[in-house]
PDB file of N, CA and C in Angstrom:
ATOM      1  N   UNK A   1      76.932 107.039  89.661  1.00  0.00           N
ATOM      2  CA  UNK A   1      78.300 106.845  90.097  1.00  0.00           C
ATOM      3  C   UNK A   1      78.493 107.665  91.377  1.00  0.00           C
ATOM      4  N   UNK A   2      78.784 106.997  92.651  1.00  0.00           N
ATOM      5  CA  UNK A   2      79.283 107.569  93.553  1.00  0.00           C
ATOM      6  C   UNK A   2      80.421 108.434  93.789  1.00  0.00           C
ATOM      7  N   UNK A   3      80.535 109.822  94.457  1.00  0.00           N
ATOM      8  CA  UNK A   3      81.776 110.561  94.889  1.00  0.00           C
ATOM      9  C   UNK A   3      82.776 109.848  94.728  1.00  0.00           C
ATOM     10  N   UNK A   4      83.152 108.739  95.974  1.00  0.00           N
ATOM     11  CA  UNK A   4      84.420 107.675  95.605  1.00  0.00           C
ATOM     12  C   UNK A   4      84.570 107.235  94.622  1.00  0.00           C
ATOM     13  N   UNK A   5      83.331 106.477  93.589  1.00  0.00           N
ATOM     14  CA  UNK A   5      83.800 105.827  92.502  1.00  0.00           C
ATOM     15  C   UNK A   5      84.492 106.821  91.366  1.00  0.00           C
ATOM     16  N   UNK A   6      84.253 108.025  91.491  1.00  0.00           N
ATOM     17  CA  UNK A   6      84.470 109.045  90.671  1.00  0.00           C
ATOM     18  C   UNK A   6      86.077 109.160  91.224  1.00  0.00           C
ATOM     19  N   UNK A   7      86.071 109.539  92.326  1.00  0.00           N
ATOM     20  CA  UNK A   7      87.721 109.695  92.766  1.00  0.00           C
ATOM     21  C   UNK A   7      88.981 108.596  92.322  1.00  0.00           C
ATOM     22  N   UNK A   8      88.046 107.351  92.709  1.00  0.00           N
ATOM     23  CA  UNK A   8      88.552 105.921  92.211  1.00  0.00           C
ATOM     24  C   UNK A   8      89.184 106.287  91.150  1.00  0.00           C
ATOM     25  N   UNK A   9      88.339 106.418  89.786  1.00  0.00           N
ATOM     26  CA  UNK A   9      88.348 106.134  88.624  1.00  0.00           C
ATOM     27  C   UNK A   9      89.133 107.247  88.146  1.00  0.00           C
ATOM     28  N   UNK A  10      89.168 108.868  88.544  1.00  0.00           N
ATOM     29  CA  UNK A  10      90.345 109.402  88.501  1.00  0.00           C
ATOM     30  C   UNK A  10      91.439 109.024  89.031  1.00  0.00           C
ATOM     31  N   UNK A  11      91.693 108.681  89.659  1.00  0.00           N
ATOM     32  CA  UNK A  11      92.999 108.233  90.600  1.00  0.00           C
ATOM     33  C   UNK A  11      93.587 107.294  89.275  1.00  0.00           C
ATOM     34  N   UNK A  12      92.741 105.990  89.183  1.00  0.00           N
ATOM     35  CA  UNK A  12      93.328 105.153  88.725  1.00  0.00           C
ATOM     36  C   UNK A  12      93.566 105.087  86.636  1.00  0.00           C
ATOM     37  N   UNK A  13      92.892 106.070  86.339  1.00  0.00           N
ATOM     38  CA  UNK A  13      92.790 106.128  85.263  1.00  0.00           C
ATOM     39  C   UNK A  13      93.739 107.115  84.285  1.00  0.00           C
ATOM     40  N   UNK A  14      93.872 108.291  84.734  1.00  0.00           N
ATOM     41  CA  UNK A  14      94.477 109.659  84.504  1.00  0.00           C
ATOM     42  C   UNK A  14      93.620 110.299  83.549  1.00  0.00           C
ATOM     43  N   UNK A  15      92.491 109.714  83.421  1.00  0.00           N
ATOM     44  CA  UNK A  15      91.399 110.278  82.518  1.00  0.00           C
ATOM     45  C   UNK A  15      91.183 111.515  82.556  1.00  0.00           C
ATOM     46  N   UNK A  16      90.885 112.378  82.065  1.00  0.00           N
ATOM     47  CA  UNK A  16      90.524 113.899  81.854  1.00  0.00           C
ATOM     48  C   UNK A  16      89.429 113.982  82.418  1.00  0.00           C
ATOM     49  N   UNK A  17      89.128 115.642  82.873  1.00  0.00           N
ATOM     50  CA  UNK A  17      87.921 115.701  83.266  1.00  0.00           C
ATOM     51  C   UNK A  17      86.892 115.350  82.484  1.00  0.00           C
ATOM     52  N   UNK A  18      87.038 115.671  81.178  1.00  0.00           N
ATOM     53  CA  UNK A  18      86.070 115.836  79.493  1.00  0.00           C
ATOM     54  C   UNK A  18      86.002 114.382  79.790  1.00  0.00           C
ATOM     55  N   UNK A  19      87.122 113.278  79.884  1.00  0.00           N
ATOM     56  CA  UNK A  19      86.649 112.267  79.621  1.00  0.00           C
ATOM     57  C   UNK A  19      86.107 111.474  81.078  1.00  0.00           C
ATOM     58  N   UNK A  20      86.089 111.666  81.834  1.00  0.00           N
ATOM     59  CA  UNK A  20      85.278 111.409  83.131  1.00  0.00           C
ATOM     60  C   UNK A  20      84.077 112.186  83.439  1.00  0.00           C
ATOM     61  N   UNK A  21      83.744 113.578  82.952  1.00  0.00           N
ATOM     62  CA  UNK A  21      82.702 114.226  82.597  1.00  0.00           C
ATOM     63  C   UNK A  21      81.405 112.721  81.719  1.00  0.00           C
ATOM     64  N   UNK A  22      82.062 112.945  80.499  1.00  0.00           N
ATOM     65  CA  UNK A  22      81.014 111.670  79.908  1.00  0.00           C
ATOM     66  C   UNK A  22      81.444 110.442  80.442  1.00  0.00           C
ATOM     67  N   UNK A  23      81.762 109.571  81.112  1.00  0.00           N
ATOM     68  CA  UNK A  23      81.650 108.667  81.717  1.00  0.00           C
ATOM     69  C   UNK A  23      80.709 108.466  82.944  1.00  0.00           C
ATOM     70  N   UNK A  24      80.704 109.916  83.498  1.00  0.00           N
ATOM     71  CA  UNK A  24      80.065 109.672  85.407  1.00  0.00           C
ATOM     72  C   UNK A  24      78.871 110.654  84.919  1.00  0.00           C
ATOM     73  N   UNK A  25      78.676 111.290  83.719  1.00  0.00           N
ATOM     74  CA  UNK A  25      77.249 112.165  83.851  1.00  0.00           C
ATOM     75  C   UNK A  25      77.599 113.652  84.276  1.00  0.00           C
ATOM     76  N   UNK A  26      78.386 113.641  84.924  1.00  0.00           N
ATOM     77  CA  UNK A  26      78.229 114.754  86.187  1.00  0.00           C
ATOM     78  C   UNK A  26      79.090 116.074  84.921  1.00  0.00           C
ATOM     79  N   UNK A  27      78.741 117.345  85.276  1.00  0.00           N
ATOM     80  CA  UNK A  27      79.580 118.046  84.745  1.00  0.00           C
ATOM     81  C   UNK A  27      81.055 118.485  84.986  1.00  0.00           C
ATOM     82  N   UNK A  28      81.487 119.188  84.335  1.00  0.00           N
ATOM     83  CA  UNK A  28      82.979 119.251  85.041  1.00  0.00           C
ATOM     84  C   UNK A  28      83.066 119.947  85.865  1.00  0.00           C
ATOM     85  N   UNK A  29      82.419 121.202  86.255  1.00  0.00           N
ATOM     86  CA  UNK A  29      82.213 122.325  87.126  1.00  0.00           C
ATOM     87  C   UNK A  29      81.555 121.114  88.311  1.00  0.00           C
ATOM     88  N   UNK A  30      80.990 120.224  88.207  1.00  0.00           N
ATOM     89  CA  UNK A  30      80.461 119.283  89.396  1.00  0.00           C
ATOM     90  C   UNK A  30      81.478 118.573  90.147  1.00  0.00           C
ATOM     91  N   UNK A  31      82.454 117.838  88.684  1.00  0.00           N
ATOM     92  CA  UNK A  31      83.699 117.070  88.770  1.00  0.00           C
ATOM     93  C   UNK A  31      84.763 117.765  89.697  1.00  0.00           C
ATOM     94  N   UNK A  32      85.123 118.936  89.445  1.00  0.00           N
ATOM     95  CA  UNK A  32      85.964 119.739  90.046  1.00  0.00           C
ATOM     96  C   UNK A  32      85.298 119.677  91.615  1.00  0.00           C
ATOM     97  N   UNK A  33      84.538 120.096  91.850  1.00  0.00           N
ATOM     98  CA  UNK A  33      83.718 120.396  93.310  1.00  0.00           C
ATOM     99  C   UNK A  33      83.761 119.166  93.916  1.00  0.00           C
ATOM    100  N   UNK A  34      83.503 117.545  93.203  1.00  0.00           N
ATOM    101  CA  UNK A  34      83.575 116.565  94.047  1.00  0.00           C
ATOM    102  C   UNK A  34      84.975 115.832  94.481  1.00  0.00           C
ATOM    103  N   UNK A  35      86.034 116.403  93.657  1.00  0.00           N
ATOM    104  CA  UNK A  35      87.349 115.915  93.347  1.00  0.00           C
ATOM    105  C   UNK A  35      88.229 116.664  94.325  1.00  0.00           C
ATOM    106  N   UNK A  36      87.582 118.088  94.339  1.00  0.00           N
ATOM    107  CA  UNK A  36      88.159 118.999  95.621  1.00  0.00           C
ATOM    108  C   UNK A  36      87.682 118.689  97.457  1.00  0.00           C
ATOM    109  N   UNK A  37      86.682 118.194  97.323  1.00  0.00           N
ATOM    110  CA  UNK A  37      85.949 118.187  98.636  1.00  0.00           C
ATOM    111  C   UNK A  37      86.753 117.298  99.287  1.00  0.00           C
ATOM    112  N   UNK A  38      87.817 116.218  98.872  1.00  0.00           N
ATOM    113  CA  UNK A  38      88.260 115.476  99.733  1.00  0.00           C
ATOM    114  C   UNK A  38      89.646 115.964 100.335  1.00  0.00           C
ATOM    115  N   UNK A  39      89.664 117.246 100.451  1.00  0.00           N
ATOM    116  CA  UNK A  39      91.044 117.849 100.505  1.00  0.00           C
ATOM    117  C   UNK A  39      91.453 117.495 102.251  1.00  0.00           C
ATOM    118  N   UNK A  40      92.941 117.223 102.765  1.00  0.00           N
ATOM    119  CA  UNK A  40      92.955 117.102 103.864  1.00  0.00           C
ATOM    120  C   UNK A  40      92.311 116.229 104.239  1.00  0.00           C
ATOM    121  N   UNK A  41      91.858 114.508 103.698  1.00  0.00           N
ATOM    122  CA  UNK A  41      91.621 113.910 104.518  1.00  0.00           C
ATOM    123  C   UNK A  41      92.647 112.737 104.733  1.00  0.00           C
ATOM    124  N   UNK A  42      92.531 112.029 105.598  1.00  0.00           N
ATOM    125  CA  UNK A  42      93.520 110.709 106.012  1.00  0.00           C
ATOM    126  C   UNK A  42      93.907 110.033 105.479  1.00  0.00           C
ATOM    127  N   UNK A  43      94.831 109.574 105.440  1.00  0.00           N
ATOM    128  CA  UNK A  43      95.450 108.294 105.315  1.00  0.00           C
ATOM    129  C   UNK A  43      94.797 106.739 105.308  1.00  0.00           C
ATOM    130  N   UNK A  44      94.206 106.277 105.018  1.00  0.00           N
ATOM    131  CA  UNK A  44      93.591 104.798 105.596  1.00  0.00           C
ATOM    132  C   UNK A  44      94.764 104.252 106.238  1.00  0.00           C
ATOM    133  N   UNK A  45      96.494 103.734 105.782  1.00  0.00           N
ATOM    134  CA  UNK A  45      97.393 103.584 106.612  1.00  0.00           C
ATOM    135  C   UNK A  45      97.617 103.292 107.779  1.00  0.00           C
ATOM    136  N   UNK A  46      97.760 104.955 107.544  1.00  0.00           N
ATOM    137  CA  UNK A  46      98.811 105.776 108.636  1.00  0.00           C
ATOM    138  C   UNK A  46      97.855 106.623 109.639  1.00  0.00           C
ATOM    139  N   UNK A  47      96.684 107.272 109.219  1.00  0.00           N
ATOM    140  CA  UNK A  47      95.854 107.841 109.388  1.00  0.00           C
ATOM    141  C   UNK A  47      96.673 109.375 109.527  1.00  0.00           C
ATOM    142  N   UNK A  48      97.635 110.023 108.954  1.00  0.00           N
ATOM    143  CA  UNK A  48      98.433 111.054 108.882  1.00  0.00           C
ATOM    144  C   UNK A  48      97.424 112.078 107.615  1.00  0.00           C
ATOM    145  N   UNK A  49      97.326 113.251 107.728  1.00  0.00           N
ATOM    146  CA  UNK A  49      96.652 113.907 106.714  1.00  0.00           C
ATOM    147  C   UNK A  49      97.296 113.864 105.050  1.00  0.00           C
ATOM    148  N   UNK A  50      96.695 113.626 104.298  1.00  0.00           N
ATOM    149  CA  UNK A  50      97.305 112.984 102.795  1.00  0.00           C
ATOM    150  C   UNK A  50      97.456 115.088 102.286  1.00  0.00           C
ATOM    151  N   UNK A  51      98.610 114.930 102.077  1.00  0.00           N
ATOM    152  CA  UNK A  51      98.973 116.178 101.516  1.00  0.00           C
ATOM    153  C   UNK A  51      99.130 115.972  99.815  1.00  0.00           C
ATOM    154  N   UNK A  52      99.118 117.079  99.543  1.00  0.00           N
ATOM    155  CA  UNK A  52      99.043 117.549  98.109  1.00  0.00           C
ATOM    156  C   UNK A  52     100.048 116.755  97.130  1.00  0.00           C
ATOM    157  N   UNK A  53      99.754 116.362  96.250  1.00  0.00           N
ATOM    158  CA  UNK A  53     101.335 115.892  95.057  1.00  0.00           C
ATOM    159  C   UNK A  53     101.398 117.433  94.901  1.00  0.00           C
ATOM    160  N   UNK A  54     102.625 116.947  94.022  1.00  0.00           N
ATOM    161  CA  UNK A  54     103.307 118.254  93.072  1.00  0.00           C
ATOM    162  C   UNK A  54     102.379 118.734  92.049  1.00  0.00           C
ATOM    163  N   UNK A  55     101.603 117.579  91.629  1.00  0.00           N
ATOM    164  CA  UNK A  55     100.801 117.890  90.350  1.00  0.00           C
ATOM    165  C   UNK A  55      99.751 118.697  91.030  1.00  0.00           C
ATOM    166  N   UNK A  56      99.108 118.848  92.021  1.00  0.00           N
ATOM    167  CA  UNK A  56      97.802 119.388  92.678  1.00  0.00           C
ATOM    168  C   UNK A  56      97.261 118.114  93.009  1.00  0.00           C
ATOM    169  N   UNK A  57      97.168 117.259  93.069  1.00  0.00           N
ATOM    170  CA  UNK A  57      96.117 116.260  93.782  1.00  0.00           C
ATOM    171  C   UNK A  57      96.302 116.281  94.512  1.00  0.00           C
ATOM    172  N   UNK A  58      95.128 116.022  95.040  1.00  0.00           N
ATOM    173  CA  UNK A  58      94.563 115.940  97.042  1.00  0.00           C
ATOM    174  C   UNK A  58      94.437 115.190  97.642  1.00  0.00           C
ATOM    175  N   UNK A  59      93.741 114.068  96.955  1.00  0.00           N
ATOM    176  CA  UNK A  59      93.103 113.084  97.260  1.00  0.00           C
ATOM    177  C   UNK A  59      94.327 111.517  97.558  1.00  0.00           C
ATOM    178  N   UNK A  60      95.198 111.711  97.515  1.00  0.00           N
ATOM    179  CA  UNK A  60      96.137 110.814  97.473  1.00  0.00           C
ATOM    180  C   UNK A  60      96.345 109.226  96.679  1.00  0.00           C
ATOM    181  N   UNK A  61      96.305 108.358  96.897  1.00  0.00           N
ATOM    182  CA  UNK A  61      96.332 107.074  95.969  1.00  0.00           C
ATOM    183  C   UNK A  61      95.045 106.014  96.464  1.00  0.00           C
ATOM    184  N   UNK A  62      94.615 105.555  95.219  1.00  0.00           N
ATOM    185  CA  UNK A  62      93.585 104.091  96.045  1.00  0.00           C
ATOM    186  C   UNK A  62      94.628 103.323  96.739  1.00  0.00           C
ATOM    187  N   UNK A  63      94.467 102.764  97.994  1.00  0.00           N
ATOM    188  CA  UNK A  63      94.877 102.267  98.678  1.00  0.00           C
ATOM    189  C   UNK A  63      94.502 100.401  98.738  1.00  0.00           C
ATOM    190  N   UNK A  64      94.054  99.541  97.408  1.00  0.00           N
ATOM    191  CA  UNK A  64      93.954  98.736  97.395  1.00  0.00           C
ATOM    192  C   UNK A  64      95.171  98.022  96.318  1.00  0.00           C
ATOM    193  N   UNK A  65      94.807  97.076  96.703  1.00  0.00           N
ATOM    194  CA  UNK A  65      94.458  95.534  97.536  1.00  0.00           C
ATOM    195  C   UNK A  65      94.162  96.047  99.137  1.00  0.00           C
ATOM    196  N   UNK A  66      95.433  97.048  99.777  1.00  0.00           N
ATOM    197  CA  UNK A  66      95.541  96.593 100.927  1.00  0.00           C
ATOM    198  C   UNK A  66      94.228  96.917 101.927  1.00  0.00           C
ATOM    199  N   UNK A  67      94.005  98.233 101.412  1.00  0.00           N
ATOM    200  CA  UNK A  67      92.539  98.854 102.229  1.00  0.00           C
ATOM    201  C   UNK A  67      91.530  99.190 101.304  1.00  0.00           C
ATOM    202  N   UNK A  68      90.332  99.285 101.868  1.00  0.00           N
ATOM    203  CA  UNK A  68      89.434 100.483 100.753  1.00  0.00           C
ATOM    204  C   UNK A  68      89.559 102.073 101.305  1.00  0.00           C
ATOM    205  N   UNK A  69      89.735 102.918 100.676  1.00  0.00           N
ATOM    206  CA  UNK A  69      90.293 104.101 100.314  1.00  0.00           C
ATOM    207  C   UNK A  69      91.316 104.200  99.561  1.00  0.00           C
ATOM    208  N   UNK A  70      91.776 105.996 100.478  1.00  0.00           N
ATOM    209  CA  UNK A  70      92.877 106.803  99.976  1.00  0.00           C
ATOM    210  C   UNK A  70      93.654 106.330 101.097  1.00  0.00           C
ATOM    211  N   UNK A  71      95.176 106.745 100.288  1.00  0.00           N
ATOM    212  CA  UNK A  71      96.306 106.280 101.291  1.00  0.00           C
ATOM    213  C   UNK A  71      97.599 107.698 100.684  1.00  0.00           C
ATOM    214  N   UNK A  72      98.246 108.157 101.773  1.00  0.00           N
ATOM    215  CA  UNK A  72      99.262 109.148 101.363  1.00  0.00           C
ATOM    216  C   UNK A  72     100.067 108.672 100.444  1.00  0.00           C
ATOM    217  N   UNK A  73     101.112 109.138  99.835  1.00  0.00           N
ATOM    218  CA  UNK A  73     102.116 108.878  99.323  1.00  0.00           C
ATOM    219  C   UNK A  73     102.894 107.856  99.667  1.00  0.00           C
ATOM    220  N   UNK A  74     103.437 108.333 101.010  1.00  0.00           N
ATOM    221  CA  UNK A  74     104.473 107.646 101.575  1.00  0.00           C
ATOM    222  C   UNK A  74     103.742 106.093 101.806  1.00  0.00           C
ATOM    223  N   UNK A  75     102.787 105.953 101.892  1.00  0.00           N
ATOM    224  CA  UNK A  75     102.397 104.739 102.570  1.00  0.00           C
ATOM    225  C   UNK A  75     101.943 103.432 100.916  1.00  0.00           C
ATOM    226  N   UNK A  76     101.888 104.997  99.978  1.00  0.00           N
ATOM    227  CA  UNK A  76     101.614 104.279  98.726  1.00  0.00           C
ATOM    228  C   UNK A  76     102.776 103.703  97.670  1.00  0.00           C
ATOM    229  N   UNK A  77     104.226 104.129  98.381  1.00  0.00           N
ATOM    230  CA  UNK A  77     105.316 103.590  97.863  1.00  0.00           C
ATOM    231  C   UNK A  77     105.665 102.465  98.347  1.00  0.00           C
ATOM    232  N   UNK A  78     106.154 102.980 100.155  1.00  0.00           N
ATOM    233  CA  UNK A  78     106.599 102.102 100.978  1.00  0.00           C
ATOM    234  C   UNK A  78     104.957 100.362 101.080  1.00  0.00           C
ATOM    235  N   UNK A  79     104.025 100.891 100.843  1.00  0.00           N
ATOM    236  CA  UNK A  79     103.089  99.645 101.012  1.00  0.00           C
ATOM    237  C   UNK A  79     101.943  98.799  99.715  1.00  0.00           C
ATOM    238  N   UNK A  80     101.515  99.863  99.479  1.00  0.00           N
ATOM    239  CA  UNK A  80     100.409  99.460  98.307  1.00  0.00           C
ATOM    240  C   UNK A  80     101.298  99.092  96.601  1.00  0.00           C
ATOM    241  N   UNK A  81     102.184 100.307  96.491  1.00  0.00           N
ATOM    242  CA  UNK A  81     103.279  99.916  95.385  1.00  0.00           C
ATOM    243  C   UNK A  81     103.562  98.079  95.314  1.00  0.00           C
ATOM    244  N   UNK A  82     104.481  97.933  96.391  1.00  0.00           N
ATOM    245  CA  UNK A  82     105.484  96.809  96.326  1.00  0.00           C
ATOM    246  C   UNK A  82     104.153  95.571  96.594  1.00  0.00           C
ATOM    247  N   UNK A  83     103.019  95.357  97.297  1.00  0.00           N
ATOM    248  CA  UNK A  83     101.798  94.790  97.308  1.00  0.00           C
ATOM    249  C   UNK A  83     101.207  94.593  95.872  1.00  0.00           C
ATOM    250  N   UNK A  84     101.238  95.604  94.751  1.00  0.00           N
ATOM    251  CA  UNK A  84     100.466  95.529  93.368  1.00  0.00           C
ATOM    252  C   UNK A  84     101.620  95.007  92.849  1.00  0.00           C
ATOM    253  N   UNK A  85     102.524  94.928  93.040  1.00  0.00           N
ATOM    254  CA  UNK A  85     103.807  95.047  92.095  1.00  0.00           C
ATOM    255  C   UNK A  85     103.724  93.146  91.645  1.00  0.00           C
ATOM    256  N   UNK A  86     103.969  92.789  93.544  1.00  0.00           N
ATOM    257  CA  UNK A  86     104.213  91.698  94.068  1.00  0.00           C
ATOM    258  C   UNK A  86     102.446  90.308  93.659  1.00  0.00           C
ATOM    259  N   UNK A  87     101.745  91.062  93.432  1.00  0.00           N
ATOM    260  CA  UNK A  87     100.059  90.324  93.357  1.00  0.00           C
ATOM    261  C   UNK A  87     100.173  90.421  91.802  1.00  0.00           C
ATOM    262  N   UNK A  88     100.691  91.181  91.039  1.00  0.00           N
ATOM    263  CA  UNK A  88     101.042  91.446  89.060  1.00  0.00           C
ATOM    264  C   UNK A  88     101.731  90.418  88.788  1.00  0.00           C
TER     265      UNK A  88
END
């Protein structure tokens, strides 16, 4: 399982580490390290730096249908939201 697919599958799942631990192989002390490394990166969007939720995530939202990646917040209400909502 690739870095992204791992991010993916947290993002989209809310799975625990324990339970993404046995799913991807990797340990959690690994999980943590690959889940952190994407801190501060872009937007696919907007290309604006994806800042933190409230909860601690970094990594911001999958950004599909519309792109492949991460996408900020703002771009995941105002665009990818009303796009999944609208394709459901």
């Amino acid at each position: 399982m690739t870095d992204q697919q791992i991010i993916d599958l947290f993002d989209s799942t809310n799975c625990t580490l324990a339970e993404l631990s046995a799913r991807s192989g990797h340990s959690v002390a690994q999980l943590k390290a690959i889940l952190n490394a994407g801190m501060n990166a872009d937007c696919v969007i907007c290309a604006e730096t994806i800042q933190p939720q409230a909860n601690g995530w970094t990594h911001g939202h999958n950004a599909a249908p519309l792109y492949e990646g991460q996408c900020c917040n703002d771009c995941w209400v105002q665009y990818v939201l009303p796009e999944r909502l609208h394709a459901g």
